[in-house]
C-alpha atoms as a PDB file:
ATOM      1  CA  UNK A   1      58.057 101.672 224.427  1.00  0.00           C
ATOM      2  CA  UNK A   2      60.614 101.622 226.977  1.00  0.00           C
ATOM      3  CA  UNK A   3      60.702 105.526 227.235  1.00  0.00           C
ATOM      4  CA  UNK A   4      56.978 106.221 227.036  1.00  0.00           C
ATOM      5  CA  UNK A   5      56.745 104.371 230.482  1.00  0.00           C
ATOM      6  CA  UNK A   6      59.891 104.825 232.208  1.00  0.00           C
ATOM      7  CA  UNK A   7      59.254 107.471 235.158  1.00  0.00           C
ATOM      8  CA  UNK A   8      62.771 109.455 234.621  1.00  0.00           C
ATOM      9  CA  UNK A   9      61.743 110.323 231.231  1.00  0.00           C
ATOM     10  CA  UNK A  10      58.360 112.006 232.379  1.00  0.00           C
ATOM     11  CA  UNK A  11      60.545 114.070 235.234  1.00  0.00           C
ATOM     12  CA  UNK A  12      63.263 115.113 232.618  1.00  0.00           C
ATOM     13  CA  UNK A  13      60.862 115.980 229.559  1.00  0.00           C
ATOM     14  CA  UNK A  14      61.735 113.126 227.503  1.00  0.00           C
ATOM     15  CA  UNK A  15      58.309 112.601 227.320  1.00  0.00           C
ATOM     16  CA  UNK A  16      55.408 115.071 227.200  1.00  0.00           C
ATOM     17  CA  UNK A  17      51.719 114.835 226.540  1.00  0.00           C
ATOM     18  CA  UNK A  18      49.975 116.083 223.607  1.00  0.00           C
ATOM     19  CA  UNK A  19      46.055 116.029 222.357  1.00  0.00           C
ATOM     20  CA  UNK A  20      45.183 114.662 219.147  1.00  0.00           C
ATOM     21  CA  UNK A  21      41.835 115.297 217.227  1.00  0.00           C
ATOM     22  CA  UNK A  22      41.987 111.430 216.574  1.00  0.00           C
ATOM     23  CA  UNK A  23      43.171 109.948 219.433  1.00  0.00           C
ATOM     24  CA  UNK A  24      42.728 112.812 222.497  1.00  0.00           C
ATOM     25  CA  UNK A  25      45.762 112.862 224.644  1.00  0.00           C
ATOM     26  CA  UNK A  26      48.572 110.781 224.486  1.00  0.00           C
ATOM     27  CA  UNK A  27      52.575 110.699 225.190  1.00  0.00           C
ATOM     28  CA  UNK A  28      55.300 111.671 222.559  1.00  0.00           C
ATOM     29  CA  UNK A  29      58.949 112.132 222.525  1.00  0.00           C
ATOM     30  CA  UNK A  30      59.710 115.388 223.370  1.00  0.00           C
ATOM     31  CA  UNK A  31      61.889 117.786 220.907  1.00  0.00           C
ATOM     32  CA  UNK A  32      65.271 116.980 221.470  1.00  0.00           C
ATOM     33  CA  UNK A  33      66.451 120.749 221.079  1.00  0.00           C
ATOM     34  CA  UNK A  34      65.570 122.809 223.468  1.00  0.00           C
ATOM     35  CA  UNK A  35      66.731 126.673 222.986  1.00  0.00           C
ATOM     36  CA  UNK A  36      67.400 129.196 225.554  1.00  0.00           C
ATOM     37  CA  UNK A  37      64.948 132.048 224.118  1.00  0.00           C
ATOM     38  CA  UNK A  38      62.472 130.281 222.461  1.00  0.00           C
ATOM     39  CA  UNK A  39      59.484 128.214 223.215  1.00  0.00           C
ATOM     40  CA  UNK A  40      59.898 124.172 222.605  1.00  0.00           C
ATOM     41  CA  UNK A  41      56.489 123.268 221.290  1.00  0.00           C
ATOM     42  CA  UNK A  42      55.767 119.477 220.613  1.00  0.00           C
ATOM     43  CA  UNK A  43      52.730 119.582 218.979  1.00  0.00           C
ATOM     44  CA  UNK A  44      50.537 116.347 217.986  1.00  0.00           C
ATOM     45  CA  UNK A  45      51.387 114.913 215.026  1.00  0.00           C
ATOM     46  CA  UNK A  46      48.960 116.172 211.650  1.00  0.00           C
ATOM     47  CA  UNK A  47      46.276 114.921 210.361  1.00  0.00           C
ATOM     48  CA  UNK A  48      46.362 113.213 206.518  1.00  0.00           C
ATOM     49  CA  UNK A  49      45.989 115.933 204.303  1.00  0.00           C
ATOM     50  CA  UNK A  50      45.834 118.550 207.178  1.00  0.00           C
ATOM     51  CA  UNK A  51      47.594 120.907 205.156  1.00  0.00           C
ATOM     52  CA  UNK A  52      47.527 119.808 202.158  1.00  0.00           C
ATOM     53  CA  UNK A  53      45.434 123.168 200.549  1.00  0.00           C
ATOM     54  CA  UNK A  54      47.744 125.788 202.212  1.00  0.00           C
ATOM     55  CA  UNK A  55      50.889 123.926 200.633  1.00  0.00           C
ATOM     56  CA  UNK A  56      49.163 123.494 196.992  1.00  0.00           C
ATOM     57  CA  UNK A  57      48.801 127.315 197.259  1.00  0.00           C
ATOM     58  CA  UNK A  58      52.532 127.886 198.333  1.00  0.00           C
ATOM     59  CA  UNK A  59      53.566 125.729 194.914  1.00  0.00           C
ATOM     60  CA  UNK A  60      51.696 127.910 192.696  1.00  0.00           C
ATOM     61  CA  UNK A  61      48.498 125.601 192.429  1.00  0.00           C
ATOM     62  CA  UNK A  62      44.729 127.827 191.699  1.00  0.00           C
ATOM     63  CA  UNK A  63      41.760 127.789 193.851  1.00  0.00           C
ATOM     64  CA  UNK A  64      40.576 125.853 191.009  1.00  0.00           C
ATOM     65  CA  UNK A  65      43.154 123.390 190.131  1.00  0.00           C
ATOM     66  CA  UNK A  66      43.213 122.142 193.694  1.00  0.00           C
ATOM     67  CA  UNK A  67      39.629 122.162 193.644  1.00  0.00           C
ATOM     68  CA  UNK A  68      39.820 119.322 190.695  1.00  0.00           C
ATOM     69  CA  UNK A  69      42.737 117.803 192.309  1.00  0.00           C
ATOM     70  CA  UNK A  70      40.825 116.764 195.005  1.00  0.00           C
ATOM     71  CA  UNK A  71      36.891 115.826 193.163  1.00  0.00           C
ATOM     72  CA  UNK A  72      39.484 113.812 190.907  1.00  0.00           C
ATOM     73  CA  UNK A  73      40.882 112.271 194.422  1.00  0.00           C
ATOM     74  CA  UNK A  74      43.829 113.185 193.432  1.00  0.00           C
ATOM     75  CA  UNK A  75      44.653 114.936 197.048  1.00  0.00           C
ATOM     76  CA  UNK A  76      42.540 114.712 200.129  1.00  0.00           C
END
């Protein structure tokens, strides 16, 4: 709480701003590795079961199964 309002942190990305679907833009702790060549992203945090079709597929899971998974409410 501390961070998220101190002014130092904002000037020395401790602390950037991200939008949310849920809760629109708000501060978060930025990544706290930072590489030369790359771009830091600090993305909002997901949403529950944001991904959880995509990673059903990646285990091996049918169009199918997941379908029943989630009439059963098994997943969301």
């Amino acid at each position: 709480e501390i961070l998220m309002d101190n002014v130092l942190a904002v000037e020395h990305p401790l602390v950037v701003e991200v939008e949310h679907p849920l809760w629109d833009a708000h501060p978060r702790l930025a990544p706290a590795v930072r590489l030369s060549r790359s771009r830091t992203v600090a993305p909002a945090g997901c949403l529950c079961g944001q991904h959880t079709h995509e990673l059903l597929l990646e285990f091996g899971y049918s169009e199918s199964e997941i379908d029943h998974m989630r009439k059963e409410g098994i997943v969301q």
